[in-house]
C-alpha atoms as a PDB file:
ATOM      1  CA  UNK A   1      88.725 106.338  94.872  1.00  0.00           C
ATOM      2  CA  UNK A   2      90.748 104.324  96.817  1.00  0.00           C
ATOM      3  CA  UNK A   3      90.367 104.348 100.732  1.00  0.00           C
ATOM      4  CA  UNK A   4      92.913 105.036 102.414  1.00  0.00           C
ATOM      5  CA  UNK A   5      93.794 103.318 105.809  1.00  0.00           C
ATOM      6  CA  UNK A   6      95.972 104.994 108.601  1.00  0.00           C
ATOM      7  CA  UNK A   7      98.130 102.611 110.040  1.00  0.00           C
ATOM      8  CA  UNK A   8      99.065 101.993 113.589  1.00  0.00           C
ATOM      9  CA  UNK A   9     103.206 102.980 114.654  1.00  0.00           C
ATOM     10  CA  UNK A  10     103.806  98.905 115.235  1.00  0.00           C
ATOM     11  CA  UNK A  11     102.388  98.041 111.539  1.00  0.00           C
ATOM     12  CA  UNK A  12     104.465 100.993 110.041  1.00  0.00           C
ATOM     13  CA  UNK A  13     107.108  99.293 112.030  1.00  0.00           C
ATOM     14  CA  UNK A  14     106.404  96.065 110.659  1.00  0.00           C
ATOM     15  CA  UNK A  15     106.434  96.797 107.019  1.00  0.00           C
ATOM     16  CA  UNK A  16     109.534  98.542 107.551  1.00  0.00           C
ATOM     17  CA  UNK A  17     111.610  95.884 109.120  1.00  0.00           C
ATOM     18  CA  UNK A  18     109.876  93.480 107.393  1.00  0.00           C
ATOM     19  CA  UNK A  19     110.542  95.299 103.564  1.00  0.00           C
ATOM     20  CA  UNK A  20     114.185  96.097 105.277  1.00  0.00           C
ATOM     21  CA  UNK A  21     114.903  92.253 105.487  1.00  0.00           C
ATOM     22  CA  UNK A  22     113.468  91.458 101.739  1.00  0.00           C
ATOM     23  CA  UNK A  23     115.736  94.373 100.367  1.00  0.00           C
ATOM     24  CA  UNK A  24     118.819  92.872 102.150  1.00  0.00           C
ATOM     25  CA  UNK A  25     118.542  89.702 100.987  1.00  0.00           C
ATOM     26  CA  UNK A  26     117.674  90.698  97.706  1.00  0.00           C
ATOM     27  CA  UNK A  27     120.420  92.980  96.925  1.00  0.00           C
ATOM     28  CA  UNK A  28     122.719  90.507  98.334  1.00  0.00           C
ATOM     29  CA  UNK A  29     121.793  87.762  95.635  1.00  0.00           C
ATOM     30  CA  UNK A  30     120.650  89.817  92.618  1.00  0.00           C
ATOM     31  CA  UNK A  31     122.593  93.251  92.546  1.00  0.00           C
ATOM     32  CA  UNK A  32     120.970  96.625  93.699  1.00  0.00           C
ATOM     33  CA  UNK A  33     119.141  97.267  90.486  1.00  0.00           C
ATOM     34  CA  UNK A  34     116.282  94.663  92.455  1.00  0.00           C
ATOM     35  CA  UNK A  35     115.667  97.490  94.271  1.00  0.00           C
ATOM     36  CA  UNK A  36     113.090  99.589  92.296  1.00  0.00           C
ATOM     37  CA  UNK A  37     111.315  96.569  91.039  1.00  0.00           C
ATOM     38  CA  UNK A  38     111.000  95.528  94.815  1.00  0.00           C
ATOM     39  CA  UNK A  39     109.913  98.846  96.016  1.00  0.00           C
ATOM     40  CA  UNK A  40     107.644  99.132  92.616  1.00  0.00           C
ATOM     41  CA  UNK A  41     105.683  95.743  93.472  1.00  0.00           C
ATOM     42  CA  UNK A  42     105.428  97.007  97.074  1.00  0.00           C
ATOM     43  CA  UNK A  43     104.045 100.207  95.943  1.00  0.00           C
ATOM     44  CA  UNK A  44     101.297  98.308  94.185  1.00  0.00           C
ATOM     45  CA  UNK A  45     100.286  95.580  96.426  1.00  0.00           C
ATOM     46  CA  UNK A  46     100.166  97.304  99.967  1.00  0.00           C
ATOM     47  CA  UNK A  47      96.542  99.273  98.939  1.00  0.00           C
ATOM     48  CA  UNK A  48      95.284 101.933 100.708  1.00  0.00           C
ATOM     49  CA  UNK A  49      98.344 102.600 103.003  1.00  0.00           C
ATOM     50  CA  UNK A  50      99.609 106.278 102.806  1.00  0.00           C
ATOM     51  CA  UNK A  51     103.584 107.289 102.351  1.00  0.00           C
ATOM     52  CA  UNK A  52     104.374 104.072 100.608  1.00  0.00           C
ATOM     53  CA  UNK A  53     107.107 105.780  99.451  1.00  0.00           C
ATOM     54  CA  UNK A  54     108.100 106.909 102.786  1.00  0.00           C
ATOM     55  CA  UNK A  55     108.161 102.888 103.608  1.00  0.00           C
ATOM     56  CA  UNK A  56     110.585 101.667 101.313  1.00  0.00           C
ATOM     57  CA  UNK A  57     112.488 104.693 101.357  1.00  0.00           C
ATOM     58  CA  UNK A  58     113.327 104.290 105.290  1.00  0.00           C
ATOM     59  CA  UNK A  59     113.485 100.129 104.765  1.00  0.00           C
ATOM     60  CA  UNK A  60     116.118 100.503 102.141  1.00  0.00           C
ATOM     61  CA  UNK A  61     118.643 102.282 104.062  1.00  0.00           C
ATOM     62  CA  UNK A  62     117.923 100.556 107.308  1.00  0.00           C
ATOM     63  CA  UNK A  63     118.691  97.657 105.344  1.00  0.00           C
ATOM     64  CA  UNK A  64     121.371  99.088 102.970  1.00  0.00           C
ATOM     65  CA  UNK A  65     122.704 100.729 106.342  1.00  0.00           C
ATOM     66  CA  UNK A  66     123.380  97.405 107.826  1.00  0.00           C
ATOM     67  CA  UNK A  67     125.022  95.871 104.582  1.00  0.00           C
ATOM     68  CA  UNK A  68     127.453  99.178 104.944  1.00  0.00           C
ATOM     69  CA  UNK A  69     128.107  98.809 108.703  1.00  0.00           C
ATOM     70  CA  UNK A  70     128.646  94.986 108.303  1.00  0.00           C
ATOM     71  CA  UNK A  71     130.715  95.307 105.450  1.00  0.00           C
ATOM     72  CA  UNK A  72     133.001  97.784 107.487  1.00  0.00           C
ATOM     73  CA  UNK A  73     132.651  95.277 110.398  1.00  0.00           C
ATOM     74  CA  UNK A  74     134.054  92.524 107.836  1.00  0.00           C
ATOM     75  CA  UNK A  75     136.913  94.188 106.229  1.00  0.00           C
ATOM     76  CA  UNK A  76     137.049  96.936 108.183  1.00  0.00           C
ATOM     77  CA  UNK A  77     136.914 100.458 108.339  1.00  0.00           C
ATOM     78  CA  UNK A  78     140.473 100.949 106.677  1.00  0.00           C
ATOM     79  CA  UNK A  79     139.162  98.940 103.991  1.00  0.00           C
ATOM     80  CA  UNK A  80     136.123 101.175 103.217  1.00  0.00           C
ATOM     81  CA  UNK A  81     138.043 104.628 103.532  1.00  0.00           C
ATOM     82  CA  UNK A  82     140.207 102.740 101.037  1.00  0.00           C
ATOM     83  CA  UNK A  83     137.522 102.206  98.754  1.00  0.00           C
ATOM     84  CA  UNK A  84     135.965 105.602  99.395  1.00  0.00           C
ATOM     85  CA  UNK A  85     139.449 106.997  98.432  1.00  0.00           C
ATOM     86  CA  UNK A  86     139.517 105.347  95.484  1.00  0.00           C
ATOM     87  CA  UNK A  87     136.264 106.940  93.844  1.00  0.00           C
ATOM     88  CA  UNK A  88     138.097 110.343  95.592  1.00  0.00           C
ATOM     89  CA  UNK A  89     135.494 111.257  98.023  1.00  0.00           C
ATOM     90  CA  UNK A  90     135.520 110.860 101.792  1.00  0.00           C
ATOM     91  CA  UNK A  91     134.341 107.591 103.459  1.00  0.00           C
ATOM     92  CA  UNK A  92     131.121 109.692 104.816  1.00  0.00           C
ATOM     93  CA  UNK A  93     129.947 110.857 101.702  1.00  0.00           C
ATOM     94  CA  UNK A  94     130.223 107.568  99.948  1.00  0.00           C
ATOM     95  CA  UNK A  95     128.107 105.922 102.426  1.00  0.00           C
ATOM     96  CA  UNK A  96     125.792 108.938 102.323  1.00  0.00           C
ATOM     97  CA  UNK A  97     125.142 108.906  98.373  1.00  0.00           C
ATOM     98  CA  UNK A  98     125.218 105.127  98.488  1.00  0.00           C
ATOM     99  CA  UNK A  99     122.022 105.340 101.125  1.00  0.00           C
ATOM    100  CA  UNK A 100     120.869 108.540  99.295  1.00  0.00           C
ATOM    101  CA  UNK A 101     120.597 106.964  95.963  1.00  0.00           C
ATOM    102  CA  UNK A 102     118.982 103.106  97.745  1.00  0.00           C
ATOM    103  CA  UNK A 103     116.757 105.963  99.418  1.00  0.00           C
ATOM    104  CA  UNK A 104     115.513 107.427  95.879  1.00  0.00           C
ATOM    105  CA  UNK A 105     115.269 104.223  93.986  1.00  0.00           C
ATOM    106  CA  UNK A 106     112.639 102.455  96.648  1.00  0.00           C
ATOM    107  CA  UNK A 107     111.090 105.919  97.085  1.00  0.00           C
ATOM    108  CA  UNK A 108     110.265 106.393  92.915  1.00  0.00           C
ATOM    109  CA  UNK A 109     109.503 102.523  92.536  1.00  0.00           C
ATOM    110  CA  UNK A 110     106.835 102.324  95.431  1.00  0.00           C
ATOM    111  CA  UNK A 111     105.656 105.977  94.444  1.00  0.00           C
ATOM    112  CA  UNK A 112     105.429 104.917  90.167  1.00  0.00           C
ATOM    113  CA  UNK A 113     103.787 101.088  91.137  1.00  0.00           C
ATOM    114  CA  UNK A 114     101.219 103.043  93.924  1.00  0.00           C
ATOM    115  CA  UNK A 115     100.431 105.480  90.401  1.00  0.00           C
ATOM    116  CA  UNK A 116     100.239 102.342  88.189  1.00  0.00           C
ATOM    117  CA  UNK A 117      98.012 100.479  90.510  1.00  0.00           C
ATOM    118  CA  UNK A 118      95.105 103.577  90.273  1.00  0.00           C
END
């Protein structure tokens, strides 16, 4: 059985931000399928930390967050609700389902590679 260690709020912190800036610049060069395997390798390295899941879950859309707001920053916000109205859905649910689904693939990747790594 593997030990489990209970982590201080500045090292949860840490691995957030720190996840949160490997996710960015990750999806940014190779696409957002990088995310799982990401999240997945996370999941099995970090040993013995609890909510793993929970982790990359809240890195991904702090960092997926950012790409939106920056994004909206760059071609702005008519440009997005343009976008948004093309798939036919308001500009708020687009960026919610685009963070919801980031949320769920880091989430089952670092929950599946902390299973594997029993």
């Amino acid at each position: 059985m593997i030990e489990t260690v209970k982590l201080a709020p500045w090292e949860v912190a840490l691995r957030v931000v720190a996840l949160a800036l490997v996710f960015v610049i990750a999806t940014v060069w190779l696409g957002w399928w990088c995310v799982p395997v990401i999240a997945f390798a996370y999941g099995a390295t970090d040993r013995g930390v609890r909510r793993r899941g929970a982790i990359a879950g809240a890195s991904v859309v702090i960092a997926w967050g950012a790409m939106l707001l920056w994004d909206a920053h760059a071609v702005g916000v008519t440009g997005s609700a343009r976008a948004a109205g093309v798939v036919g859905v308001p500009l708020e649910a687009l960026a919610f389902v685009t963070l919801g689904f980031g949320l769920l693939l880091a989430w089952c990747g670092a929950v599946i590679g902390a299973a594997v790594r029993r």
